[in-house]
N, C-alpha and C. Protein backbone atom coordinates (compact mmCIF):
# COMPACT_ATOMS: atom_id res chain seq x y z
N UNK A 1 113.52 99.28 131.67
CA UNK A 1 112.13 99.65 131.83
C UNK A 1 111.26 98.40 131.68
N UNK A 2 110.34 98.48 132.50
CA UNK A 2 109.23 97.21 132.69
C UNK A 2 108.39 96.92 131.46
N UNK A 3 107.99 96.32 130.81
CA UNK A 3 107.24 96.49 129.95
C UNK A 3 105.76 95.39 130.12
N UNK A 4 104.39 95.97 130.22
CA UNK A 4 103.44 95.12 130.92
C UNK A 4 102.32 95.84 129.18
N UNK A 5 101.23 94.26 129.20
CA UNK A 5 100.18 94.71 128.46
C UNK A 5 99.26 94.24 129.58
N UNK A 6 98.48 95.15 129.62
CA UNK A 6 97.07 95.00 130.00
C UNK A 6 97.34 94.81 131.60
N UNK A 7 98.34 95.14 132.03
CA UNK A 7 98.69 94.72 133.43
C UNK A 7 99.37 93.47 133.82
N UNK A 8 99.81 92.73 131.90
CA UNK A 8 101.10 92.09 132.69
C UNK A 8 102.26 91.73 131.92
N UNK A 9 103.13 91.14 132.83
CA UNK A 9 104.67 91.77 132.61
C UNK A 9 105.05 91.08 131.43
N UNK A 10 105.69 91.64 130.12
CA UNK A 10 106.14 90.88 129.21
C UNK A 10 108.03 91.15 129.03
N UNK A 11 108.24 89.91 129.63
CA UNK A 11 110.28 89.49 129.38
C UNK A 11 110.75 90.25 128.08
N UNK A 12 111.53 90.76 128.30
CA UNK A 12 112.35 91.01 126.98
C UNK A 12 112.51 90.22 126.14
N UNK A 13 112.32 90.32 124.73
CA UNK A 13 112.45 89.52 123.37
C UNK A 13 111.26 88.31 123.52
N UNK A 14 110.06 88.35 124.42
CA UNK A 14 109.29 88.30 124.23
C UNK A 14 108.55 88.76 122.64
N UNK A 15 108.36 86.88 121.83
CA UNK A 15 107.41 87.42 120.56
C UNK A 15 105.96 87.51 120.83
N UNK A 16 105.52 88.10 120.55
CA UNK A 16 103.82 89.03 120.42
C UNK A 16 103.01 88.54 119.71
N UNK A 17 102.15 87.71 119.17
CA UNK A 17 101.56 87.58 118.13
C UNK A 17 99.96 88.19 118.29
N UNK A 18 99.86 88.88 117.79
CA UNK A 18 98.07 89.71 118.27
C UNK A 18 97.41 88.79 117.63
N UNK A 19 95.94 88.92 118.15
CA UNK A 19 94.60 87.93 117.67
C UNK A 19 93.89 88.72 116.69
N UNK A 20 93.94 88.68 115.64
CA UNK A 20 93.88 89.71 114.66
C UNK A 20 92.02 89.21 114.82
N UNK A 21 92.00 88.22 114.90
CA UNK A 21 90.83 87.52 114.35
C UNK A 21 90.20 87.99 115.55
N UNK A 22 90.27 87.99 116.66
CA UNK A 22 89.54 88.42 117.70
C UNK A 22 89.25 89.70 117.81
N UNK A 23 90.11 90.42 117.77
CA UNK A 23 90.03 91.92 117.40
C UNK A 23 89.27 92.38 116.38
N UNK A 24 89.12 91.44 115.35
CA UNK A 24 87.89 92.10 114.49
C UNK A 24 86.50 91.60 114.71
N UNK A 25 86.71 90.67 115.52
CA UNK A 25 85.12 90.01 115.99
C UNK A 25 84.39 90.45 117.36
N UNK A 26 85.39 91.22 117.83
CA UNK A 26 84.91 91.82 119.24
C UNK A 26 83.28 92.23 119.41
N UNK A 27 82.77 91.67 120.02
CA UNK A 27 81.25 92.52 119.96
C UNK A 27 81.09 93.42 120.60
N UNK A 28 82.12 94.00 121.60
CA UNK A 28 81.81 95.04 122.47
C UNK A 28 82.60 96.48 120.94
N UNK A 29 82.80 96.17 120.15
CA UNK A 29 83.43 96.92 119.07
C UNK A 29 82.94 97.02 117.74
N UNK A 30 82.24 95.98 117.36
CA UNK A 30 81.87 95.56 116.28
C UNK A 30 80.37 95.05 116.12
N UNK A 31 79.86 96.27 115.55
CA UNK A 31 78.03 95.70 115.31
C UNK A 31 77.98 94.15 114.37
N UNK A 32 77.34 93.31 115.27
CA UNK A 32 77.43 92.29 114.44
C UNK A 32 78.31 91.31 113.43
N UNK A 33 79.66 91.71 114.32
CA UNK A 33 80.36 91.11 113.35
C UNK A 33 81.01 89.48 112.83
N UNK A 34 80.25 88.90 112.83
CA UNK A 34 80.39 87.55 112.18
C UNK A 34 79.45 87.73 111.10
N UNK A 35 78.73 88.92 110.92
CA UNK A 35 77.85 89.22 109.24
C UNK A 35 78.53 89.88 108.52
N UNK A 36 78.36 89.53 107.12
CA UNK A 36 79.27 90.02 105.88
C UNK A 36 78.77 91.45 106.01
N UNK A 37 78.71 92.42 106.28
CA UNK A 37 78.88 94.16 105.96
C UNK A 37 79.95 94.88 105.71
N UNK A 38 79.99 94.79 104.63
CA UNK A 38 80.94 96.03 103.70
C UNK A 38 80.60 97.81 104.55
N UNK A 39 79.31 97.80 104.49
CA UNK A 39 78.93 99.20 104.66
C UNK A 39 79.14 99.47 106.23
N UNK A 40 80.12 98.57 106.82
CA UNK A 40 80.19 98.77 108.25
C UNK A 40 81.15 99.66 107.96
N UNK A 41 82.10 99.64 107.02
CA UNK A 41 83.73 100.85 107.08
C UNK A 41 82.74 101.60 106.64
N UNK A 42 82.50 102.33 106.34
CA UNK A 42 81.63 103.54 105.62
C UNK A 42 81.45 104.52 106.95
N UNK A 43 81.98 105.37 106.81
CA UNK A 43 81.47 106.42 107.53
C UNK A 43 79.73 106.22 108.34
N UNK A 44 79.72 106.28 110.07
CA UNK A 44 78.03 105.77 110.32
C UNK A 44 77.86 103.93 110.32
N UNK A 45 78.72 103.53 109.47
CA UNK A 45 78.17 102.11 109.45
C UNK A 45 78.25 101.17 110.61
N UNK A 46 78.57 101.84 111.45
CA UNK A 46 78.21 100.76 112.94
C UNK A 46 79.95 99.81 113.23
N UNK A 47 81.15 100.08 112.76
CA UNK A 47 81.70 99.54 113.04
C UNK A 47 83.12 100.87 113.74
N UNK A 48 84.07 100.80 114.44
CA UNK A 48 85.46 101.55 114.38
C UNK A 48 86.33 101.47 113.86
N UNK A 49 86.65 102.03 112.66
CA UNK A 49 88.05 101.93 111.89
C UNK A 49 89.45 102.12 112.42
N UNK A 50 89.20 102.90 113.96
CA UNK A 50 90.30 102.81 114.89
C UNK A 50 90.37 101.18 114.96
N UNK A 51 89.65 100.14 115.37
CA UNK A 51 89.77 98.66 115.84
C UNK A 51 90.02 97.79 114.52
N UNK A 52 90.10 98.60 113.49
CA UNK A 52 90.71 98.10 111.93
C UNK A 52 91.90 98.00 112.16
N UNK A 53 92.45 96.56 111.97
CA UNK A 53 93.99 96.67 111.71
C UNK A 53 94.64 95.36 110.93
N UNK A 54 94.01 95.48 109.65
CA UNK A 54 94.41 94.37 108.44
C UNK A 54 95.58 94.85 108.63
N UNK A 55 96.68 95.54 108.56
CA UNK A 55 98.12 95.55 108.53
C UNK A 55 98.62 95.74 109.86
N UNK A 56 98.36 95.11 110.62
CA UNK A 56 99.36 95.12 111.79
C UNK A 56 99.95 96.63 112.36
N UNK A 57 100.49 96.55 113.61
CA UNK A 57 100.46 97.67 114.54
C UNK A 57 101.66 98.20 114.68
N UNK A 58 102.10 99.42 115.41
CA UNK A 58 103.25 99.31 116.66
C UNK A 58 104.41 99.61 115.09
N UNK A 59 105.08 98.73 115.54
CA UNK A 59 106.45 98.70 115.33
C UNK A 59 106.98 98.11 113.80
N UNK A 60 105.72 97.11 113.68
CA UNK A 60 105.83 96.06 112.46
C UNK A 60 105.01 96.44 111.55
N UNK A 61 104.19 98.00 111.55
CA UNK A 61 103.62 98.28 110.92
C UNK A 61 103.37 98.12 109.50
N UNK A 62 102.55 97.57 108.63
CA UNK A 62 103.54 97.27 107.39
C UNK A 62 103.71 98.58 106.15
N UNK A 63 104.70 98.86 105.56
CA UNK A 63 104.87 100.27 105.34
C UNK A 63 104.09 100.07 104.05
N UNK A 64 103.52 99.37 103.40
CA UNK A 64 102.91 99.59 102.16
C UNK A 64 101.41 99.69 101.89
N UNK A 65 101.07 100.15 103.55
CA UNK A 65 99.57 99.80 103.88
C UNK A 65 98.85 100.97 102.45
N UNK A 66 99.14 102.07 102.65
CA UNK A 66 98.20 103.29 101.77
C UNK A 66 98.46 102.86 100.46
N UNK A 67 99.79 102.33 99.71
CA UNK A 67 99.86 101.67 98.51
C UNK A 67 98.92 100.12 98.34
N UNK A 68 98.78 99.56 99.13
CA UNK A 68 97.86 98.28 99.14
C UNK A 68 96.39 98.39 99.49
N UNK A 69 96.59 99.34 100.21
CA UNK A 69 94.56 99.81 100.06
C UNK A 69 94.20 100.72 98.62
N UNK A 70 95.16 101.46 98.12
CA UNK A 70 94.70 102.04 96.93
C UNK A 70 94.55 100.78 95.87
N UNK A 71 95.90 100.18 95.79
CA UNK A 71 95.12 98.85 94.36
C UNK A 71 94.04 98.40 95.00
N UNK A 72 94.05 97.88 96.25
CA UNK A 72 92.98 96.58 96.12
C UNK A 72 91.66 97.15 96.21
N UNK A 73 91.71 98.78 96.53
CA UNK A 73 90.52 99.54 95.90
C UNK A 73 90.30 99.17 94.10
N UNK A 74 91.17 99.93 93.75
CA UNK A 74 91.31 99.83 92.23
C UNK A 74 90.87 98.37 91.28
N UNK A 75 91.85 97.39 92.38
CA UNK A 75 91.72 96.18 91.27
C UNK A 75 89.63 95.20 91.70
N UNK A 76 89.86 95.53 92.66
CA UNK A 76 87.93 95.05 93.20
C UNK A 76 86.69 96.27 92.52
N UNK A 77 87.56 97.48 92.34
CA UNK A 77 86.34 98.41 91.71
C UNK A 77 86.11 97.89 90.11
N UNK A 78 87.48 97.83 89.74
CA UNK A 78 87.70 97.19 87.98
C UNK A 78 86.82 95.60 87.89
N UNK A 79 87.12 94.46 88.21
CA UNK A 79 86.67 93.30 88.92
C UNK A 79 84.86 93.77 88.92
N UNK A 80 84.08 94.19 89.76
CA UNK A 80 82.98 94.25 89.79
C UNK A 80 82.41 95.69 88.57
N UNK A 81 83.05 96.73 87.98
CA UNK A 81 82.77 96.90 87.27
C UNK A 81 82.25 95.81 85.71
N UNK A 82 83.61 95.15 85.58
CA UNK A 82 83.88 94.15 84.53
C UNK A 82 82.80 93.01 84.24
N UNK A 83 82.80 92.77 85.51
CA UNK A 83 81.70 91.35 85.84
C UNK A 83 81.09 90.89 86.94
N UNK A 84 80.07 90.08 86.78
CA UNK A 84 79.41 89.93 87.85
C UNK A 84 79.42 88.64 87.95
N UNK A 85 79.18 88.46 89.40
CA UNK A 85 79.61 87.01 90.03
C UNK A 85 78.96 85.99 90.79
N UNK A 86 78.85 85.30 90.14
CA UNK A 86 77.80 84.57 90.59
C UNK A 86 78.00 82.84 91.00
N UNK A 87 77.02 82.01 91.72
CA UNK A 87 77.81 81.16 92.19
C UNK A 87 77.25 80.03 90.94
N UNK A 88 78.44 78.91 91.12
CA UNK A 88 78.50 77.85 90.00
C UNK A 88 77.18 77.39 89.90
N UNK A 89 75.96 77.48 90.81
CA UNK A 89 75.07 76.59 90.49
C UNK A 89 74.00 77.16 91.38
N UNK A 90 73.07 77.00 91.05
CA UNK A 90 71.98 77.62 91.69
C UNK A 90 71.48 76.38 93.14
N UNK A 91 72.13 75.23 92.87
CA UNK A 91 71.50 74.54 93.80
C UNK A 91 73.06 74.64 95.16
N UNK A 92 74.27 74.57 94.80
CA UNK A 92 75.29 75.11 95.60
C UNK A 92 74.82 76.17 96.56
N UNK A 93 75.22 75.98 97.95
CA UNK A 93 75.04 77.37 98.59
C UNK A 93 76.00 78.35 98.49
N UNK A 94 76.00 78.97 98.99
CA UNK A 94 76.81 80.64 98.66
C UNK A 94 77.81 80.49 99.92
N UNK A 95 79.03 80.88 99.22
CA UNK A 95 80.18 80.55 100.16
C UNK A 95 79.89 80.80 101.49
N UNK A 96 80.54 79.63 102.58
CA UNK A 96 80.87 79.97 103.92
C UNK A 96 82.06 80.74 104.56
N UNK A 97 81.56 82.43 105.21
CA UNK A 97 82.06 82.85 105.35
C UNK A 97 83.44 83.10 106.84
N UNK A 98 82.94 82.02 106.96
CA UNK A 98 83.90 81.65 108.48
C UNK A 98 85.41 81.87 108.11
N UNK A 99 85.68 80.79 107.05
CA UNK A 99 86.84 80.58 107.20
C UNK A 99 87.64 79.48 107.91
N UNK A 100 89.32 79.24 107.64
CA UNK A 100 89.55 78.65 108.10
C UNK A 100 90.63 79.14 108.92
N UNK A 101 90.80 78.77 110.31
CA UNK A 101 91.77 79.43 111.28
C UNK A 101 92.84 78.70 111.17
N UNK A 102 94.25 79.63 110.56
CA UNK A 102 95.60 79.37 110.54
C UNK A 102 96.65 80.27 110.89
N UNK A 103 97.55 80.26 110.96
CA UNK A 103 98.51 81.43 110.69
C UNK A 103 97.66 83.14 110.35
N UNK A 104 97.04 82.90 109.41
CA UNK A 104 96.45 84.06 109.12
C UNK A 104 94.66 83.30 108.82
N UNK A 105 93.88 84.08 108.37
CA UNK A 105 92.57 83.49 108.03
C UNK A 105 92.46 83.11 106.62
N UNK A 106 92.24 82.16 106.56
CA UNK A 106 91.92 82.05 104.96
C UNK A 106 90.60 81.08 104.33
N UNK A 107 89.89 81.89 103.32
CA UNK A 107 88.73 81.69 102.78
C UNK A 107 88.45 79.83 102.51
N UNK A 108 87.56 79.40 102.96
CA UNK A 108 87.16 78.00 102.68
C UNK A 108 87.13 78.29 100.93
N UNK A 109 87.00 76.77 100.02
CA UNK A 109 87.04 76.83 98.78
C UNK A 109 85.80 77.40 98.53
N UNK A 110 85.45 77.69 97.35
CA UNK A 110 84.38 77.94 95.99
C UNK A 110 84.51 77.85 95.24
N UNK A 111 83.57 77.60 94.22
CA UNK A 111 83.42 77.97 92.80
C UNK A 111 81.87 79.45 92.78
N UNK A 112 83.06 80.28 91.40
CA UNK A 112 81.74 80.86 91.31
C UNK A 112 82.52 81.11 89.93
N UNK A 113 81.38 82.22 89.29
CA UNK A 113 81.35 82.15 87.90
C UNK A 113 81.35 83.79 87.39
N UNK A 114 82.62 83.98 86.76
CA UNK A 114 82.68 85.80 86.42
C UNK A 114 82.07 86.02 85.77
N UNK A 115 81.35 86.51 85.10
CA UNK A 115 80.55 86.81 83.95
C UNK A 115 80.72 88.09 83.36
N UNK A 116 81.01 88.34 82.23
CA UNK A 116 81.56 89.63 81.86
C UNK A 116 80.36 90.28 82.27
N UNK A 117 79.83 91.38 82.39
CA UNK A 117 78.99 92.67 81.81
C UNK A 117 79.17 92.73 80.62
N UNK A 118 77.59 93.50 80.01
CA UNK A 118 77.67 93.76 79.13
C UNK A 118 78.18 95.65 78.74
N UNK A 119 78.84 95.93 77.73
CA UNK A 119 79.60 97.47 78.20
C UNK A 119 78.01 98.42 77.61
């Protein structure tokens, strides 16, 4: 059997690597998305959680997705309960959220500063 994306032909044992990064920046998909909005997943918030795919697709799906969205719910709700965060210096700007393009995306450096809450 033939196997084609988008109308074209991909060889057997053909490796795949999706543009994860493109796929979440799509503007025909994504209100605005090179801006930090949290409240875009939110039910209404202007973005498609169908075009969400931090864990990969298909075949390679990764099986621990519903166990890894529950902690990293858990451990970021605990985290901003606990303390608040703020950056090292008032004259520092506030992290750049670009990033750096590799293998996967990963956050340029910072400093910032936890600060407990008070209970």
């Amino acid at each position: 059997m033939e196997k084609r994306i988008a109308g074209h032909f991909i060889p057997k044992n053909t490796i795949i690597i999706p543009n994860l990064y493109g796929a979440h920046h799509d503007l025909e998909v994504w209100d605005d998305p090179y801006s930090f909005k949290p409240e875009r997943f939110l039910e209404g918030g202007g973005g498609s959680l169908r075009a969400l795919i931090p864990f990969g697709g298909g075949a390679r799906l990764c099986l621990g997705e519903a166990v890894a969205k529950m902690e990293m719910f858990l451990f970021t709700a605990y985290l901003l309960r606990d303390f608040q965060f703020l950056p090292a210096s008032k004259e520092e700007p506030l992290p750049d959220l670009r990033g750096v393009a590799s293998v996967v995306l990963k956050v340029k450096p910072y400093t910032a500063i936890a600060h407990p809450r008070e209970q």
